[in-house]
Every structure is written in C-alpha cells, then in structure tokens.
C-alpha atoms as a PDB file:
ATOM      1  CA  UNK A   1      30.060-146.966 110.998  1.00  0.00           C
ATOM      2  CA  UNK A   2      27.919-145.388 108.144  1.00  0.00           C
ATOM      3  CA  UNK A   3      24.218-145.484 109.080  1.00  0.00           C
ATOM      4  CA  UNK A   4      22.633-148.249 106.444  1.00  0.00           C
ATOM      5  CA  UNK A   5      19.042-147.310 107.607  1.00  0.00           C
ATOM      6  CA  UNK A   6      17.346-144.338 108.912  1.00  0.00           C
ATOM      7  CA  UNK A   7      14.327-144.757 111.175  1.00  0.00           C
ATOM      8  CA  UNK A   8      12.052-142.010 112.279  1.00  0.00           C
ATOM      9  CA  UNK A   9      10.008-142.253 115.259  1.00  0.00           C
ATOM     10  CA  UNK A  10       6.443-140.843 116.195  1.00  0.00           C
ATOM     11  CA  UNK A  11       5.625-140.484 119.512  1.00  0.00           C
ATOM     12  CA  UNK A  12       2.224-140.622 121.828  1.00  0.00           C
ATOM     13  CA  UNK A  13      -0.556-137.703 122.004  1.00  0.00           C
ATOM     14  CA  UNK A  14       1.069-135.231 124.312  1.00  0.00           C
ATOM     15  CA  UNK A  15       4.898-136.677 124.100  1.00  0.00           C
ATOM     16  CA  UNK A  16       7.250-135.179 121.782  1.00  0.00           C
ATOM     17  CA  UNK A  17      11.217-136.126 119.926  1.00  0.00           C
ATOM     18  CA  UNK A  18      12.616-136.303 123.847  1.00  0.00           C
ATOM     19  CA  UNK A  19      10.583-139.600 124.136  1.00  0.00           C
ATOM     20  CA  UNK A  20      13.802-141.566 121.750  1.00  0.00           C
ATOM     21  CA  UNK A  21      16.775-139.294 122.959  1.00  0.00           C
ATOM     22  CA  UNK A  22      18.371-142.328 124.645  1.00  0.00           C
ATOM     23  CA  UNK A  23      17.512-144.675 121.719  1.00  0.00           C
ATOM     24  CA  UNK A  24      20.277-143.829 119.661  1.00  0.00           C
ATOM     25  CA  UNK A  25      22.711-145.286 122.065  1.00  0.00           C
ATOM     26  CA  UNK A  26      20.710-148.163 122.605  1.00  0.00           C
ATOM     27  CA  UNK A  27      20.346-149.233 118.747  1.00  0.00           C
ATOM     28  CA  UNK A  28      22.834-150.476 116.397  1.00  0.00           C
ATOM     29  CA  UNK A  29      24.802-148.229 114.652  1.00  0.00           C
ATOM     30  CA  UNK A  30      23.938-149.131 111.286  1.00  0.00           C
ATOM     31  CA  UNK A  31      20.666-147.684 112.411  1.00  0.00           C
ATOM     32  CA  UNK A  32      20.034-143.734 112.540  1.00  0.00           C
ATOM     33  CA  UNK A  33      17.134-142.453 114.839  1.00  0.00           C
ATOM     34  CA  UNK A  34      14.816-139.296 113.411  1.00  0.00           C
ATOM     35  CA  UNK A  35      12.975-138.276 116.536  1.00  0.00           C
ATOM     36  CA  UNK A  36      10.020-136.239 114.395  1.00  0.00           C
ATOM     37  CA  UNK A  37       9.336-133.005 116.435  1.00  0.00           C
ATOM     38  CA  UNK A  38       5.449-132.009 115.859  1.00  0.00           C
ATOM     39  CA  UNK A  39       4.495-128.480 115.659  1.00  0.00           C
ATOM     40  CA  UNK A  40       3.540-127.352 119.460  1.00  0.00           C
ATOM     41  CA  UNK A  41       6.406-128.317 120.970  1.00  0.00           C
ATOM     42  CA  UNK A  42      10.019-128.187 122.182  1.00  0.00           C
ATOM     43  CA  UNK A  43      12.031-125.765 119.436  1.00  0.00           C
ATOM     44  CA  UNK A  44       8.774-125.974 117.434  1.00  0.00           C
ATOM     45  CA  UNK A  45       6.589-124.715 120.482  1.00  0.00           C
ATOM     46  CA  UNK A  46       5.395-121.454 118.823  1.00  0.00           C
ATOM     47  CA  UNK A  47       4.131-123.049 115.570  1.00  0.00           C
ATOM     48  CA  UNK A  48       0.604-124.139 115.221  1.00  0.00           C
ATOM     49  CA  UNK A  49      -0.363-127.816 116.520  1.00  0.00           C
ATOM     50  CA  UNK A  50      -1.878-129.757 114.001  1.00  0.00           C
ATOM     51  CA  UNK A  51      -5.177-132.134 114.235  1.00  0.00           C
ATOM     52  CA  UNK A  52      -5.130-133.467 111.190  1.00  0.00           C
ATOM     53  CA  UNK A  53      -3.367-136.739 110.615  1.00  0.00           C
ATOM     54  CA  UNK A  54      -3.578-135.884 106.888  1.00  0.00           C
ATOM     55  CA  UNK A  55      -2.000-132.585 107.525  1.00  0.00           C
ATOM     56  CA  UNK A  56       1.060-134.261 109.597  1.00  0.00           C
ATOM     57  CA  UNK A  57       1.831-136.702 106.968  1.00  0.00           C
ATOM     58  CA  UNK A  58       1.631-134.471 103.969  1.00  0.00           C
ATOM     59  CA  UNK A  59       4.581-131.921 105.570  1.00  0.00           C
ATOM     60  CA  UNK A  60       6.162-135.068 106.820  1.00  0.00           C
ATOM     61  CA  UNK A  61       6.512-136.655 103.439  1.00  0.00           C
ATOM     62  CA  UNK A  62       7.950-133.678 101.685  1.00  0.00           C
ATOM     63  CA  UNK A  63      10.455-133.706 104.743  1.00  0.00           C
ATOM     64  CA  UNK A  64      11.764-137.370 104.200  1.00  0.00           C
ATOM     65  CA  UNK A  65      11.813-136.678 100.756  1.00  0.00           C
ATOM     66  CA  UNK A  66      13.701-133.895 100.760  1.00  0.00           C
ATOM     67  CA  UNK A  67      16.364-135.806 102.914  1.00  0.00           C
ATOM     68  CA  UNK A  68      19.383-137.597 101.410  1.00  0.00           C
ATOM     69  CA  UNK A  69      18.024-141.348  99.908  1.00  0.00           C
ATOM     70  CA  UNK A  70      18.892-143.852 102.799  1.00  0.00           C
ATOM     71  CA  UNK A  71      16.584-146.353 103.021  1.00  0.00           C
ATOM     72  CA  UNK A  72      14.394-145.366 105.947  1.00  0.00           C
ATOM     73  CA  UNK A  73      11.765-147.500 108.519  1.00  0.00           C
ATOM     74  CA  UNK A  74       9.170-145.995 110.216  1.00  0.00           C
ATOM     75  CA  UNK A  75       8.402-146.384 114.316  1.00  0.00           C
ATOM     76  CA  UNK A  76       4.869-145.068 115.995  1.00  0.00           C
ATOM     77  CA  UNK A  77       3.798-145.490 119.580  1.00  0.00           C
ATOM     78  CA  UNK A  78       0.256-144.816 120.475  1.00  0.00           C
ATOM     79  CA  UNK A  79      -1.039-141.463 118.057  1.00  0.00           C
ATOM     80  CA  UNK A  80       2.479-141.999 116.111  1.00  0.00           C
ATOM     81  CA  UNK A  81       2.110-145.374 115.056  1.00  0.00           C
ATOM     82  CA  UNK A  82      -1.436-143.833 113.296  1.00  0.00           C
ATOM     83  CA  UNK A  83       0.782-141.025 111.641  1.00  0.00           C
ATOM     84  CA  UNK A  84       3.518-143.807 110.762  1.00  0.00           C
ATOM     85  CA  UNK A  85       0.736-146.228 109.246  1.00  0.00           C
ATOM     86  CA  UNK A  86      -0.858-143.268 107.043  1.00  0.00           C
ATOM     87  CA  UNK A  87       2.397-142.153 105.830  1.00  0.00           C
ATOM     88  CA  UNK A  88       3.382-145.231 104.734  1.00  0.00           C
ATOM     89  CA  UNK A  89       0.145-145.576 102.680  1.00  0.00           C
ATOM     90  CA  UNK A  90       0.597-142.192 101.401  1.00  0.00           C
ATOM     91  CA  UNK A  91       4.053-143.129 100.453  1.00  0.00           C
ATOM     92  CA  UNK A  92       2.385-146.331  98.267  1.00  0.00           C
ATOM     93  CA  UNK A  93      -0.540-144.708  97.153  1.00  0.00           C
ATOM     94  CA  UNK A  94       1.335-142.244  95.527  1.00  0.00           C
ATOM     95  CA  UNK A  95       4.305-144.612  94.167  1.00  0.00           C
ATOM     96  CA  UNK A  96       6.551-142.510  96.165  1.00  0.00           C
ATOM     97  CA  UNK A  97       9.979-144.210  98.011  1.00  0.00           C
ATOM     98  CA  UNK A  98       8.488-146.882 100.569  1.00  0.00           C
ATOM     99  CA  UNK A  99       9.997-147.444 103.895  1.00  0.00           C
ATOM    100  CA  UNK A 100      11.974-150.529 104.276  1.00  0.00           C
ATOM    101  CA  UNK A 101       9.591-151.798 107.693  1.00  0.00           C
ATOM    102  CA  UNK A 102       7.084-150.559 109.834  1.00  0.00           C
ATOM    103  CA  UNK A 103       6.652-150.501 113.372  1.00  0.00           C
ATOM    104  CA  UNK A 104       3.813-149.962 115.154  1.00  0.00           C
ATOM    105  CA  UNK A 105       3.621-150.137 119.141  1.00  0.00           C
ATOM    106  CA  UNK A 106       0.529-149.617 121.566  1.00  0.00           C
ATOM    107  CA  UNK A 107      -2.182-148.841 119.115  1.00  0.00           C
ATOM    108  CA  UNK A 108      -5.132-150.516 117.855  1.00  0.00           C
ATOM    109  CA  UNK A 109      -5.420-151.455 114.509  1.00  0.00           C
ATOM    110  CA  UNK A 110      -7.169-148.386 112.499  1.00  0.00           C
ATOM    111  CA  UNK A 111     -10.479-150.748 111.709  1.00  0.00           C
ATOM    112  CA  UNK A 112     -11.162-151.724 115.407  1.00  0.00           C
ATOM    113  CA  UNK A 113     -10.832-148.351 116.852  1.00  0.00           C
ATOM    114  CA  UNK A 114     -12.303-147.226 120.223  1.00  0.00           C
ATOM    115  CA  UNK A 115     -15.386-144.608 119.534  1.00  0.00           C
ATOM    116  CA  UNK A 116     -13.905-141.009 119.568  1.00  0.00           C
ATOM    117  CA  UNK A 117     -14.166-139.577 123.084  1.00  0.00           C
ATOM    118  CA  UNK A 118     -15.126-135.860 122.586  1.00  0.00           C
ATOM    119  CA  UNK A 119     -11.682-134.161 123.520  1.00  0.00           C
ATOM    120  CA  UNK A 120     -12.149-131.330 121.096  1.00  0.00           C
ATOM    121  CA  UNK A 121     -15.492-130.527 123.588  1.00  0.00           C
ATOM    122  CA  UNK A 122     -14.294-131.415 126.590  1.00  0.00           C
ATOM    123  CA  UNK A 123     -14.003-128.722 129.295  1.00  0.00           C
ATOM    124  CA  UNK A 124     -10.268-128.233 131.025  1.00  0.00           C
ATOM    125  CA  UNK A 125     -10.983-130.197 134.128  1.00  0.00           C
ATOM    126  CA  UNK A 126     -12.487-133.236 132.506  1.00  0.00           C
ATOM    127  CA  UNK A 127      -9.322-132.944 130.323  1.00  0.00           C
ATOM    128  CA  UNK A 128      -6.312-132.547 132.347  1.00  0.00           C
ATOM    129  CA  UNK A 129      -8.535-135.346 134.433  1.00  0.00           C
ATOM    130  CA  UNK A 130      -8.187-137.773 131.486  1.00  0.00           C
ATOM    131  CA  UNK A 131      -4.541-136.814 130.742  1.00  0.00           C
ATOM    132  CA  UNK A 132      -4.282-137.919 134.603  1.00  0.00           C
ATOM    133  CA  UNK A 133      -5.495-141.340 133.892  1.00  0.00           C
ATOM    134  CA  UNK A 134      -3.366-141.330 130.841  1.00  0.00           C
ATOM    135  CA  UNK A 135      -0.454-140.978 132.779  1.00  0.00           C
ATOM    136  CA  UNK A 136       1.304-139.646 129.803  1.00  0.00           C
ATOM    137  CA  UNK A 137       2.249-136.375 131.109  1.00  0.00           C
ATOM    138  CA  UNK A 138       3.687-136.036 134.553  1.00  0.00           C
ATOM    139  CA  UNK A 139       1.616-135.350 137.453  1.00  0.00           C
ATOM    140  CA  UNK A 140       3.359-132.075 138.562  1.00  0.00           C
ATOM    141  CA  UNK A 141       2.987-131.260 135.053  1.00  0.00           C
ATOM    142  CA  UNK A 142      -0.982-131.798 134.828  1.00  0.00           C
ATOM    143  CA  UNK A 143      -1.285-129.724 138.341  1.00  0.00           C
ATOM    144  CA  UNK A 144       0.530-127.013 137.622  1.00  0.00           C
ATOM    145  CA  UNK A 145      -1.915-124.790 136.334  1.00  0.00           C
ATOM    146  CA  UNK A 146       0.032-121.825 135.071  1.00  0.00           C
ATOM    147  CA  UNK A 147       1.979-124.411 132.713  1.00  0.00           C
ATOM    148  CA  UNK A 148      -0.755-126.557 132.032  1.00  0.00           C
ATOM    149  CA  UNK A 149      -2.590-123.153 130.008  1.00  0.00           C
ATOM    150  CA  UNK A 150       0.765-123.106 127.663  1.00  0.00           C
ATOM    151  CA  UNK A 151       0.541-126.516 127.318  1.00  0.00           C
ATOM    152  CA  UNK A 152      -3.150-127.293 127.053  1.00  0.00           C
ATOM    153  CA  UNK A 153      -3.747-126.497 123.181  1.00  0.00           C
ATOM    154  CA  UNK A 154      -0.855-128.882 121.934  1.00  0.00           C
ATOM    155  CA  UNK A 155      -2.247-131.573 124.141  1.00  0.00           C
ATOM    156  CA  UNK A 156      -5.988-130.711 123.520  1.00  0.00           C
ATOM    157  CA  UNK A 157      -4.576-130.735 119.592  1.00  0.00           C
ATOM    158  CA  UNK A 158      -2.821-134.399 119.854  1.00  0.00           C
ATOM    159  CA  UNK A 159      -6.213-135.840 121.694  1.00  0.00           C
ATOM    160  CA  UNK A 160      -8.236-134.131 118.482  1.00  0.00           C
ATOM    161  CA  UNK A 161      -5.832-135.540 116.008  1.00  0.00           C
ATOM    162  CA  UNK A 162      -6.377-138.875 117.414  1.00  0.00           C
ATOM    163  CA  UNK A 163     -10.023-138.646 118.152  1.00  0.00           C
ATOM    164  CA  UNK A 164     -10.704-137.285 114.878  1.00  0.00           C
ATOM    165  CA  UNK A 165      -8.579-140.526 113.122  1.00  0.00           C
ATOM    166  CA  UNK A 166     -10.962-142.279 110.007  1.00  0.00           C
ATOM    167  CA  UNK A 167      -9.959-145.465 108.643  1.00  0.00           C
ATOM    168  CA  UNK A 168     -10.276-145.816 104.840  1.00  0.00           C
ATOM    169  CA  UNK A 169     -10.203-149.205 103.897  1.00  0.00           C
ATOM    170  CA  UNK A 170      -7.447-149.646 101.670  1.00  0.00           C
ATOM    171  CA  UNK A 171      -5.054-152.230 100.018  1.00  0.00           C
ATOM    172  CA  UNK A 172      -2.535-154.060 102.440  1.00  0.00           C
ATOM    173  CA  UNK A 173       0.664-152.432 102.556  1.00  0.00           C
ATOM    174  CA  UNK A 174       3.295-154.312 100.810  1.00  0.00           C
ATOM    175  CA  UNK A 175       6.260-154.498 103.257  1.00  0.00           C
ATOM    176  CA  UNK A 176       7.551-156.117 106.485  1.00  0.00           C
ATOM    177  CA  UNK A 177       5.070-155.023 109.660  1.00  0.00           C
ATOM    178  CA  UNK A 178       5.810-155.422 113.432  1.00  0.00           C
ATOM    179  CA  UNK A 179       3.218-154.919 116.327  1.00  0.00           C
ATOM    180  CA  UNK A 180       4.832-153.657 119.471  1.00  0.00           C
ATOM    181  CA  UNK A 181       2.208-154.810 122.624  1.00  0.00           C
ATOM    182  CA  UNK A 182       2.081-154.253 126.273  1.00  0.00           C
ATOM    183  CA  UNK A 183       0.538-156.924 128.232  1.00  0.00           C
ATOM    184  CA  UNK A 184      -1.154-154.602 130.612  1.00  0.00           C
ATOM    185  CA  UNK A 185      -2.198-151.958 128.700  1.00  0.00           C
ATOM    186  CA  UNK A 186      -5.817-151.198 129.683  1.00  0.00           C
ATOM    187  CA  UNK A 187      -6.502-148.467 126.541  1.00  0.00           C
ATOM    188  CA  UNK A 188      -5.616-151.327 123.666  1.00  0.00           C
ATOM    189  CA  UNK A 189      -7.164-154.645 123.842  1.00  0.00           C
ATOM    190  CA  UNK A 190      -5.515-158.084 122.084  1.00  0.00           C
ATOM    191  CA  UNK A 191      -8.500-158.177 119.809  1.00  0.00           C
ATOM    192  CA  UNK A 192      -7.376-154.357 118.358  1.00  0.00           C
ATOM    193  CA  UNK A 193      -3.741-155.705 118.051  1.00  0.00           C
ATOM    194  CA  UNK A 194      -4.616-158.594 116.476  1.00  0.00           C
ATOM    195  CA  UNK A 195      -6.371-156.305 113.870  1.00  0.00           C
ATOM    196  CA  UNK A 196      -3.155-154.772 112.472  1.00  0.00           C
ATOM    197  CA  UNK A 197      -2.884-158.014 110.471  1.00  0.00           C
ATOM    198  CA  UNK A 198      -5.120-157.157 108.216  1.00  0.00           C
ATOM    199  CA  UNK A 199      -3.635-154.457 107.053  1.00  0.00           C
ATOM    200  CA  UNK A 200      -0.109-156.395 106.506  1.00  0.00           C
ATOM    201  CA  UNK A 201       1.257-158.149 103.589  1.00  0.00           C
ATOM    202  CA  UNK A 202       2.777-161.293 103.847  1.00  0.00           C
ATOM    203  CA  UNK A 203       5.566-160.469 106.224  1.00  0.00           C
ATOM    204  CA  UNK A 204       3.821-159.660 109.721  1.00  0.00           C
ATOM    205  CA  UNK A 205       4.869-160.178 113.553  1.00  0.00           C
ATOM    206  CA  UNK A 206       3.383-159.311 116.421  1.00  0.00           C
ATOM    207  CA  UNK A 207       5.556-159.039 120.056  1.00  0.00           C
ATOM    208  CA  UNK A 208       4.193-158.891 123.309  1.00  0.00           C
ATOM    209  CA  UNK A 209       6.114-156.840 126.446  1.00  0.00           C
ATOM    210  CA  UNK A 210       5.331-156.565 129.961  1.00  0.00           C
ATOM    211  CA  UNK A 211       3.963-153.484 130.981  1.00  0.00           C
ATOM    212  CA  UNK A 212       0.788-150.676 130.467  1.00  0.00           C
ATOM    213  CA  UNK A 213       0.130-148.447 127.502  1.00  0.00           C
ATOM    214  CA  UNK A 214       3.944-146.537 127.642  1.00  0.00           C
ATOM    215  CA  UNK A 215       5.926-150.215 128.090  1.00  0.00           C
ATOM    216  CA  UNK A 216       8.165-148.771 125.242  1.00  0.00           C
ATOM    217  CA  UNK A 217      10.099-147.266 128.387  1.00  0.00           C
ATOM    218  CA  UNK A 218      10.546-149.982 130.574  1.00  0.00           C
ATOM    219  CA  UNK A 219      11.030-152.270 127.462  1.00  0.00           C
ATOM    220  CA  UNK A 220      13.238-150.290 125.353  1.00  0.00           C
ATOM    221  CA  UNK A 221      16.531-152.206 125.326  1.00  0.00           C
ATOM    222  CA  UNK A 222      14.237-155.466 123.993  1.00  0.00           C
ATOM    223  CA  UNK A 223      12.229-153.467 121.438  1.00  0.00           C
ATOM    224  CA  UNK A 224      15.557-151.752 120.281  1.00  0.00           C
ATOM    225  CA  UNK A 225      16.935-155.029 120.196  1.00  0.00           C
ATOM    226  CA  UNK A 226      13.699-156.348 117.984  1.00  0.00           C
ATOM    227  CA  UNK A 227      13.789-153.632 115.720  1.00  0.00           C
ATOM    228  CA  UNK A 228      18.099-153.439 115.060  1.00  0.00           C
ATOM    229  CA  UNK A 229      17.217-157.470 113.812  1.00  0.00           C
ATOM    230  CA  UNK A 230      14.326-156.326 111.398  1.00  0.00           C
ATOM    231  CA  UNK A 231      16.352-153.812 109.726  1.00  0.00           C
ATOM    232  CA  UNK A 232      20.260-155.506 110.007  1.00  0.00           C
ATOM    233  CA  UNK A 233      19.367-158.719 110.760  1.00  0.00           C
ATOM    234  CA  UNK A 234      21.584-159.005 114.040  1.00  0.00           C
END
C-alpha cells in the first residue's frame, strides 16, 4: 500500500529519530513515519545543535517543503511537540501547506509553562544530576563521563532550546489537535494539558495513558492505534 499520509515525529530534549524506529511497524500502512534527526546527533552528530526553536522550524519547513506533496501530520513528545506546535503556526502564518493533524504528547500547553530553569548556567554536575531525574537518558549513559563530554553540548543545547521557549499569543490553529497525557507524569500537570485547548480550533481531543513523562514507550501500540484513526479513520 501507497502511503496516503506522511507524519513526522519530534522527539524529547536529549532523544533523537531512534525514539520512532519501531513505529513504523506498529502504524498503519497508509501512514509513513519521518523520524526528524536534529543537528547533534546520530548521522548529524558533527553539525551544530541548535537552541532556537525558531531556528529548528525555519530549516524544518524548507525540508517538508521541499519533499514530494503528501499530505503530512505532525507528532511532538515533550521539546518536539513545542517544535511541532510552532511549525504548524509558521506553516499558517505564512499561508504555506498546513498539516492535516497535530499531535502533541507530554507537554504543557505553551501559555502555562513552567518558569525556565537556568540550564544554559548550570554547572555539569547539577546538569547530568537533572538529566538523572529526567530519566531521559540512560543511567550508564549519564555516568559515563568520557561520553557524557561528547554528549553534553547537544543535551545542554535541547535543555536551552526548551528553557529558552516564548509563547506569542497567537490565533488558534485551524485544524484537528490531539493531546497525548501520561497519568503519572510529575514534570506536566492536568492544568498545563488542559491549556492546549486554547490554542485549538474546533476539532480538539485530549487522551490520557498510564505512565510518567516518556509513557509514549510503554503506550505506543494505543497511541499508534489513536493516531492511525485520526489520519485513516480505522
């Protein structure tokens, strides 16, 4: 079967494209996955990592343009749903081709935002002890100091990116929304979930899944499931 719908994904501060390499086999085949690889990483790791959303979505929309014209969604967990939620504005400020859906999972809403934390001036140790509580990166990763120096500036540059996040109030986005939630996620509460609806049109749903802030692994069969419906309708 001919993919009907492309959807590229954005992952968490500090993950990268190998977060969605099983969810092509998990989706329905009408459905394409785009893993987006950011600059710091994997076959991308000697390139400059970015800390500016704006920078992120400007390369990224000259990317999807430049692709062949399937219609296309967008998925973000965490920082990615940010970078998925300004692209699609930039995409409709700019009367450029929209994306059929959006999906955001694990995030607040841009408006009820936690204060920014300071990672751009935080020393190592009270860094790599934050990633810790994170629990984004592996352990052995985090205490294996050699590695953690290569890896320390794209992860420093993720934290930045999403410290350094401004919401500009703008007008609702005019397509279909979904809010991805974990139900024991301790770094988003259901107030800053809630919030997404305010930036939604008319067509706006909000799912809940067991599980802390990276429940997109444990639930990814039901959220694959939620999102082949959205865009096929099966």
């Amino acid at each position: 079967m001919r993919p009907r719908v492309r959807l590229y994904c954005f992952s968490y501060a500090g993950g990268s494209a190998t977060t969605f390499k099983s969810w092509q086999e998990h989706v329905d085949p009408a459905i394409e996955i785009n893993a987006v690889q950011l600059p710091g990483r994997g076959a991308r790791f000697r390139e400059r990592p970015a800390t500016s959303t704006q920078e992120v979505v400007t390369t990224l929309t000259e990317v999807i343009q430049a692709q062949d014209p399937l219609p296309f969604a967008l998925f973000g967990h965490s920082l990615g749903a940010l970078l998925a939620f300004e692209l699609t504005h930039y995409c409709q400020q700019n009367h450029l081709p929209m994306p059929v859906h959006l999906f955001v999972s694990g995030c607040a809403a841009p408006r009820y935002r936690d204060p920014p934390s300071g990672f751009q001036n935080m020393a190592d140790e009270r860094f790599i002890e934050v990633l810790k509580a994170y629990k984004g990166t592996p352990r052995e990763v985090l205490e294996h100091e050699e590695l953690m120096q290569v890896l320390l500036p794209m992860l420093r540059a993720d934290f930045t990116m999403a410290d350094n996040y401004i919401h500009t109030a703008r007008q609702r986005l005019d397509i279909p929304m979904t809010v991805f939630a974990g139900t024991e996620d301790d770094r988003v509460s259901a107030k800053q979930i809630h919030g997404w609806r305010d930036e939604a049109g008319t067509t706006f749903a909000t799912h809940w899944y067991a599980g802390d802030h990276f429940f997109i692994n444990n639930e990814r069969d039901r959220i694959l499931g939620c999102v082949s419906e959205a865009l096929t309708g099966r």
